[in-house]
N, C-alpha and C. Protein backbone atom coordinates (compact mmCIF):
# COMPACT_ATOMS: atom_id res chain seq x y z
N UNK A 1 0.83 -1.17 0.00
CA UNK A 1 0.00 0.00 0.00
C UNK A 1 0.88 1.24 0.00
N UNK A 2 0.52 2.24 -0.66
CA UNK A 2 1.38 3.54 -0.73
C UNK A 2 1.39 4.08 0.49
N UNK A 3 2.23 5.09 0.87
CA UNK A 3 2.45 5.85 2.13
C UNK A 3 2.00 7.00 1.60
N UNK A 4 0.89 7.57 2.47
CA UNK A 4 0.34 8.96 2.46
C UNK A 4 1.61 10.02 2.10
N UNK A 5 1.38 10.95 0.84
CA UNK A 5 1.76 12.07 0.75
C UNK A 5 2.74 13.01 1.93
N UNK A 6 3.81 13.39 1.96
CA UNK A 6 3.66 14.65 2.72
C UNK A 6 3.19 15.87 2.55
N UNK A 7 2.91 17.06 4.20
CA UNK A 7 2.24 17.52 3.14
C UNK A 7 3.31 18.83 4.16
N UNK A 8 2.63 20.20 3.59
CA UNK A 8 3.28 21.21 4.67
C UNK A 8 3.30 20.92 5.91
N UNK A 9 2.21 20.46 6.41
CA UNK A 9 2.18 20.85 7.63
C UNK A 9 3.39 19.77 8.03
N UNK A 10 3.77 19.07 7.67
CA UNK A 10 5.04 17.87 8.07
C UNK A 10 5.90 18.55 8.33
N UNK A 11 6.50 19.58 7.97
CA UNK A 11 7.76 20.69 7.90
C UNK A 11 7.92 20.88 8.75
N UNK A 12 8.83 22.09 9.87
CA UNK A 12 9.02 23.02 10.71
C UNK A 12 8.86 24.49 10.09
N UNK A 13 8.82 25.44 10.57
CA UNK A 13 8.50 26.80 9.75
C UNK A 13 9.88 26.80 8.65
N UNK A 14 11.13 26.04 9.49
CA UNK A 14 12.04 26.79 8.43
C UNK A 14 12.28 25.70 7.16
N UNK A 15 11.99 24.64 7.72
CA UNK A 15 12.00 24.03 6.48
C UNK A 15 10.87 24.26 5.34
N UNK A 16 10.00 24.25 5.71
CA UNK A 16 9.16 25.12 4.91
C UNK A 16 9.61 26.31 3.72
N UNK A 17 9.96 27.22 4.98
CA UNK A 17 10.26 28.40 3.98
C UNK A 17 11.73 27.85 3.40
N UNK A 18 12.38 27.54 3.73
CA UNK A 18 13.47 26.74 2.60
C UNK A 18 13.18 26.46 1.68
N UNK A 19 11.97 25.37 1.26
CA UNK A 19 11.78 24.88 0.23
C UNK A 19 10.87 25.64 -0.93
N UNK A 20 10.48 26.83 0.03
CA UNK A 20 9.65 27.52 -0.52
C UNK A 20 10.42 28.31 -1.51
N UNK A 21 11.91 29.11 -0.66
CA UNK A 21 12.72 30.01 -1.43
C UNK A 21 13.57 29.08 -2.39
N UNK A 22 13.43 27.56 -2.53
CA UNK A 22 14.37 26.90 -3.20
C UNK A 22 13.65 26.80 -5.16
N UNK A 23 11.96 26.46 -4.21
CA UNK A 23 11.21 26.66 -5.58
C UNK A 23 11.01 28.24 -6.65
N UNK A 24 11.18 29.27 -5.48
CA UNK A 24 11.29 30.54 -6.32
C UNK A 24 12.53 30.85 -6.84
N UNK A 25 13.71 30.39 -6.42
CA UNK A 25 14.72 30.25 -7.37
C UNK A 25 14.79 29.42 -8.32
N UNK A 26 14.12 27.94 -8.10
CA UNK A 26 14.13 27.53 -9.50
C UNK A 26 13.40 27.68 -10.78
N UNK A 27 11.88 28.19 -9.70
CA UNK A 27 10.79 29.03 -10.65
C UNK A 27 11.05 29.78 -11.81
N UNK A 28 12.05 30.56 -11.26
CA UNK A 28 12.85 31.92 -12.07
C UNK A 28 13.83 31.35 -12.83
N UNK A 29 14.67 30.47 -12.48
CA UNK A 29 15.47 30.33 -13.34
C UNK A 29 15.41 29.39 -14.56
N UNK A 30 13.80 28.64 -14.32
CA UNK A 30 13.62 27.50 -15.71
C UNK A 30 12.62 28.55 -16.30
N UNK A 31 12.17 29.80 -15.94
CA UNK A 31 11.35 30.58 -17.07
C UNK A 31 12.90 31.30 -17.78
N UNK A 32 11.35 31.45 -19.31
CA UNK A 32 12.55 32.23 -20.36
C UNK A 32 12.20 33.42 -20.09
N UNK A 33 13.23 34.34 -20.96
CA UNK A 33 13.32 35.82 -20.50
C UNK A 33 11.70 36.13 -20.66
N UNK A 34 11.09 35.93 -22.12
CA UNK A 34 9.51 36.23 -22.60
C UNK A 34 8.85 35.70 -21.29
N UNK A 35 9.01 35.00 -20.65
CA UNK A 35 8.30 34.34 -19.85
C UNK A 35 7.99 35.24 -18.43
N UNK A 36 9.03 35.45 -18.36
CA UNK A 36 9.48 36.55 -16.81
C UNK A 36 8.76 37.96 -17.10
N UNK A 37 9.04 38.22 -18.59
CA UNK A 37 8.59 39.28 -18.99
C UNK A 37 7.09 39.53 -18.72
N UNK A 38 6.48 38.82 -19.06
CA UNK A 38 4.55 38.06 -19.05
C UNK A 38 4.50 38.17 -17.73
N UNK A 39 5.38 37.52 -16.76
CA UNK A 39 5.02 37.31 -15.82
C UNK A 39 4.62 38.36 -14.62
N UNK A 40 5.86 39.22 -15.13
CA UNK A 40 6.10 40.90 -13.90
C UNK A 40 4.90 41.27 -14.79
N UNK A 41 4.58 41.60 -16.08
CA UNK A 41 3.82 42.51 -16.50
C UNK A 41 2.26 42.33 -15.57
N UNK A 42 1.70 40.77 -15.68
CA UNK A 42 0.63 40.24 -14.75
C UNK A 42 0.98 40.77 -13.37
N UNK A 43 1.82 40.64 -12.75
CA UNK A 43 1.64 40.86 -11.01
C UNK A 43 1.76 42.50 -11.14
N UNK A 44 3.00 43.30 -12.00
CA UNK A 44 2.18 44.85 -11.71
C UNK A 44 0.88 45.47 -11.95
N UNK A 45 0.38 45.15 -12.88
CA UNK A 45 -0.86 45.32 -13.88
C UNK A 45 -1.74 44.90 -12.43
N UNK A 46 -1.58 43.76 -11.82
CA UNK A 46 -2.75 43.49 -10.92
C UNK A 46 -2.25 44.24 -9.68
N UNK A 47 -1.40 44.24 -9.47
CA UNK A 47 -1.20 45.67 -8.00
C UNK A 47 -1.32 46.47 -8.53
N UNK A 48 -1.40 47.48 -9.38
CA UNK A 48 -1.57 49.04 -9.78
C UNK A 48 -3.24 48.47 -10.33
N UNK A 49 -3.71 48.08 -10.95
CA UNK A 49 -4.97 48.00 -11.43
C UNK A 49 -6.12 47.43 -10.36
N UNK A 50 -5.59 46.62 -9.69
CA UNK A 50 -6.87 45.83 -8.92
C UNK A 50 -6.93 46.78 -7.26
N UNK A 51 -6.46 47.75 -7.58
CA UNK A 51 -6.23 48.39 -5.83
C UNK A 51 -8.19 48.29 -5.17
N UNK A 52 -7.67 48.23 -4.09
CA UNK A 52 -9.08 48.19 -3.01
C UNK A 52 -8.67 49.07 -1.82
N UNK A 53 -9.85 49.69 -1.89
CA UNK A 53 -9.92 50.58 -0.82
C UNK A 53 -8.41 52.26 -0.98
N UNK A 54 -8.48 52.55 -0.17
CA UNK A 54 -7.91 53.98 -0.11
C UNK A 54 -6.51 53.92 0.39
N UNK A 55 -6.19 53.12 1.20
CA UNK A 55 -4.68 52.79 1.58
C UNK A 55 -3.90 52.19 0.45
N UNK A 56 -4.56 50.84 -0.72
CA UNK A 56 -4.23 49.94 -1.17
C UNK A 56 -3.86 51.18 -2.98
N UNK A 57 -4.84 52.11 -2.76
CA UNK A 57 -4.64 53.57 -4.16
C UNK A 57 -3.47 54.63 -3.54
N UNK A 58 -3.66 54.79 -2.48
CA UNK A 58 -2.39 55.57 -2.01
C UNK A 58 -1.04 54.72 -2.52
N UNK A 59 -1.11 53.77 -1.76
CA UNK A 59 0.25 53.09 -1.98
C UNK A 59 0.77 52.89 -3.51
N UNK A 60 0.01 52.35 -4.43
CA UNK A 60 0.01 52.73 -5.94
C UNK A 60 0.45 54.04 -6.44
N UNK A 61 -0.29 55.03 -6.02
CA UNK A 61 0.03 56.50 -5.79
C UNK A 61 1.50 56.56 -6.15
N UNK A 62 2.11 56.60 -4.97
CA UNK A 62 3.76 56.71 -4.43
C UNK A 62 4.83 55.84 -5.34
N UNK A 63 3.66 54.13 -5.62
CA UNK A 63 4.76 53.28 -6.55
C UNK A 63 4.75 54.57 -7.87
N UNK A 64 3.98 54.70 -8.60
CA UNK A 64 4.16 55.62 -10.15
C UNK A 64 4.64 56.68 -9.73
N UNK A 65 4.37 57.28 -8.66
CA UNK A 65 5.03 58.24 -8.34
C UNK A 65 6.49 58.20 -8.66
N UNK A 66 7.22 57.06 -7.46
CA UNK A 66 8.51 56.91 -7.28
C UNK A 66 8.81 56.51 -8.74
N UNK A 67 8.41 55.88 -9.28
CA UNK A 67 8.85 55.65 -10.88
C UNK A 67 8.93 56.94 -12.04
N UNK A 68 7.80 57.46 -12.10
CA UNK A 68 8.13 58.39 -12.81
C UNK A 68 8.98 60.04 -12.95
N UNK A 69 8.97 59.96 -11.25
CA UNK A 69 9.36 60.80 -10.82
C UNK A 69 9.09 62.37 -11.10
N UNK A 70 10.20 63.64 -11.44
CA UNK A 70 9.73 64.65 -11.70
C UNK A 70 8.87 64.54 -13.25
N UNK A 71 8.53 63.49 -13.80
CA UNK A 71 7.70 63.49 -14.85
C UNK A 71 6.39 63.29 -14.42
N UNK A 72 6.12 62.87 -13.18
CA UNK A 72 4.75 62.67 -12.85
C UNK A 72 3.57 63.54 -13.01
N UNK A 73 3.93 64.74 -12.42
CA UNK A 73 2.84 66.32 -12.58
C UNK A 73 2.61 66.68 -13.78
N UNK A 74 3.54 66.10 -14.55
CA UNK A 74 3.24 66.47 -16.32
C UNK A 74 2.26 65.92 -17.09
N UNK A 75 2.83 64.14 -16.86
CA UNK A 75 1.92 63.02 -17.40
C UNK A 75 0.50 62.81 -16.84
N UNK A 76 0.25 63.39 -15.49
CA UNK A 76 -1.19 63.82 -14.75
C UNK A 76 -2.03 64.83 -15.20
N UNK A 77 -1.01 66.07 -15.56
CA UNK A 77 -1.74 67.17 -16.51
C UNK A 77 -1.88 66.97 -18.04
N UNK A 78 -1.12 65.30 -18.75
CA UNK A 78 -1.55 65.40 -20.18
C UNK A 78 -2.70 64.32 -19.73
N UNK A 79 -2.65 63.63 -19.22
CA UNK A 79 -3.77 62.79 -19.17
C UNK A 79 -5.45 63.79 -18.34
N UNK A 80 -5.46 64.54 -17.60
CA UNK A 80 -6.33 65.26 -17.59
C UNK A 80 -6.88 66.20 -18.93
N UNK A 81 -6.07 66.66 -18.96
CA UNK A 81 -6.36 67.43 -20.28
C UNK A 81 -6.84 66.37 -21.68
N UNK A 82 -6.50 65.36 -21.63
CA UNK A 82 -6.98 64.84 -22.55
C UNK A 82 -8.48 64.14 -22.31
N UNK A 83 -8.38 64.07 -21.46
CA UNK A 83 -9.86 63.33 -20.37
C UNK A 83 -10.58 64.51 -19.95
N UNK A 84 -10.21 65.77 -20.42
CA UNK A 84 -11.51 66.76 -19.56
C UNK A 84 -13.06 66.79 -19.26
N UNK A 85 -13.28 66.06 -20.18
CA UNK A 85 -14.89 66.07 -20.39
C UNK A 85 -15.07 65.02 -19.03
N UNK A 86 -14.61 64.51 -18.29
CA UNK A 86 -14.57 63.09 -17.59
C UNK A 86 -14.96 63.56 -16.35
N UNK A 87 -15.82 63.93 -15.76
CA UNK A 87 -16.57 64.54 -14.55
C UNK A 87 -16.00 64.09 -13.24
N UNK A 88 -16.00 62.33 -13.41
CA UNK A 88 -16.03 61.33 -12.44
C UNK A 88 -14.83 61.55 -11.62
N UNK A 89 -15.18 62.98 -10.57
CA UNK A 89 -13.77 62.81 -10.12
C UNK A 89 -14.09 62.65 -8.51
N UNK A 90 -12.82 61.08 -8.30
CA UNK A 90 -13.23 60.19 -7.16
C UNK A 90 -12.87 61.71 -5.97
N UNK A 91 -13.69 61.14 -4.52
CA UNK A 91 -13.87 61.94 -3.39
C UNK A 91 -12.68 61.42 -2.44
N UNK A 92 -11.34 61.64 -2.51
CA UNK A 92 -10.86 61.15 -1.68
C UNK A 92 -10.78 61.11 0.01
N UNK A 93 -11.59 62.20 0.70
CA UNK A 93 -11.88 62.13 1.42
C UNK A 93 -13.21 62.74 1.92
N UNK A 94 -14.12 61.90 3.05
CA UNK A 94 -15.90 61.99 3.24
C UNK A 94 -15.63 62.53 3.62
N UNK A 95 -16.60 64.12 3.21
CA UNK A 95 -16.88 65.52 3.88
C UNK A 95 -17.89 64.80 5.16
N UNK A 96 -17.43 65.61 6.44
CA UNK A 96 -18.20 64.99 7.59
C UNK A 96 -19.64 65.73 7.23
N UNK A 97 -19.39 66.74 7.32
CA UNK A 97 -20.71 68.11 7.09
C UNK A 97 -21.35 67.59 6.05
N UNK A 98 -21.25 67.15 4.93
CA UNK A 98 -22.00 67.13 3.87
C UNK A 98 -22.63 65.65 4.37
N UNK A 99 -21.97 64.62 4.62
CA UNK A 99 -22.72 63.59 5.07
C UNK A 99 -23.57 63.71 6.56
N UNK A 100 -23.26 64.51 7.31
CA UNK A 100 -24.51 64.77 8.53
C UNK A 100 -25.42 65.42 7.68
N UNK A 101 -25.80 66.39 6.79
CA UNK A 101 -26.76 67.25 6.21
C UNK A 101 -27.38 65.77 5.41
N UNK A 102 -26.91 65.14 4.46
CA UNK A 102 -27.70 63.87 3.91
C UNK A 102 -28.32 63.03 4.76
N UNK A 103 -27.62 62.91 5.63
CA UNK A 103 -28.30 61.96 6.87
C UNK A 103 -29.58 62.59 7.39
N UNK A 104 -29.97 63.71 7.44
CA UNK A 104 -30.23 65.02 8.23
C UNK A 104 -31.69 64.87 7.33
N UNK A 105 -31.70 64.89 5.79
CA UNK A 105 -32.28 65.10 5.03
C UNK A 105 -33.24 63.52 4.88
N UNK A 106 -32.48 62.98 5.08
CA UNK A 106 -33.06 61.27 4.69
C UNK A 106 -33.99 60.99 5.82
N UNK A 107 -33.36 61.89 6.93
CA UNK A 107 -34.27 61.60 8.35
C UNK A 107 -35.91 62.01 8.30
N UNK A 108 -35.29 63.72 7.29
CA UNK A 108 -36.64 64.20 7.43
C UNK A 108 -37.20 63.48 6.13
N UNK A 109 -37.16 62.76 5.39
CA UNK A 109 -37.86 62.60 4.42
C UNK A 109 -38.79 61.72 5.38
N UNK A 110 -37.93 60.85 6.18
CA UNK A 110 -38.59 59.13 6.49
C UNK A 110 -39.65 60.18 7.90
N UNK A 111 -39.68 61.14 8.10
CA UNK A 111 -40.39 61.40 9.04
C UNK A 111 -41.83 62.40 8.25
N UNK A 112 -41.67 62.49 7.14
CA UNK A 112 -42.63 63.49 6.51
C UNK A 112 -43.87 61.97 5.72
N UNK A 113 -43.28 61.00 5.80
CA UNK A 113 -44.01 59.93 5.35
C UNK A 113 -45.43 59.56 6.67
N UNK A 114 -46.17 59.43 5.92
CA UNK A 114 -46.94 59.38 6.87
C UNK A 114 -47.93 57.70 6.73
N UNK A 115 -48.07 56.86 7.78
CA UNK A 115 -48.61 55.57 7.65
C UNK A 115 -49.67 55.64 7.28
N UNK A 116 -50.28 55.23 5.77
CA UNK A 116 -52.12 55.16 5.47
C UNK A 116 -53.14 54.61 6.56
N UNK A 117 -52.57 53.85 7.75
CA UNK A 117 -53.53 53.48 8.74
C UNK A 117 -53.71 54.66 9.76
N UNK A 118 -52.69 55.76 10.21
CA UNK A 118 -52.88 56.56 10.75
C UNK A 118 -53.91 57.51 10.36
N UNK A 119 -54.87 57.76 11.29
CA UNK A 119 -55.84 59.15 11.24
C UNK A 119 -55.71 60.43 12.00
């Protein structure tokens, strides 16, 4: 009869991560250059494109930032300018005031309603 598989959990933490950093070196080194190439293009494309939430767009922020460097304020003002008509411009931070006044407003709507059984 065969002997069950090992599996991770058989390891110690460091053997683990040993074998872990043994496979990302060999990962890398049996892809071809085209290959590596495909590959970074997928994992930046999905960190700069798939961001969530406001910490996860900041941090993106700073990566193009740090990359493009003093070209950044330029390539922000040709891409606006070419996008002007484009309204959709995100709120990076909730006005407190404007959301108590909506709240404020929604209250009085739900209180101006009046129940058809009431006389």
């Amino acid at each position: 009869m065969k002997k069950n598989s090992i599996i991770y959990s058989d390891l110690s933490k460091k053997q683990l991560d040993n074998l872990k950093e043994l496979y990302v070196q060999k990962k890398v080194e049996s892809m071809s250059h085209q290959e590596l190439k495909e590959y970074v293009l997928e994992i930046i494309s999905h960190q700069i494109n798939d961001t969530i939430g406001k910490e996860e767009e900041m941090e993106a922020w700073r990566e193009m930032s740090d990359f493009f460097g003093e070209q950044f304020e330029i390539i922000i003002l040709e891409i606006q300018s070419k996008y002007i008509d484009d309204k959709n411009v995100l709120e990076t931070e909730i006005d407190p005031q404007k959301q108590r006044m909506e709240l404020l407003d929604r209250n009085n709507l739900d209180e101006k309603k009046t129940d058809m059984w009431d006389d």
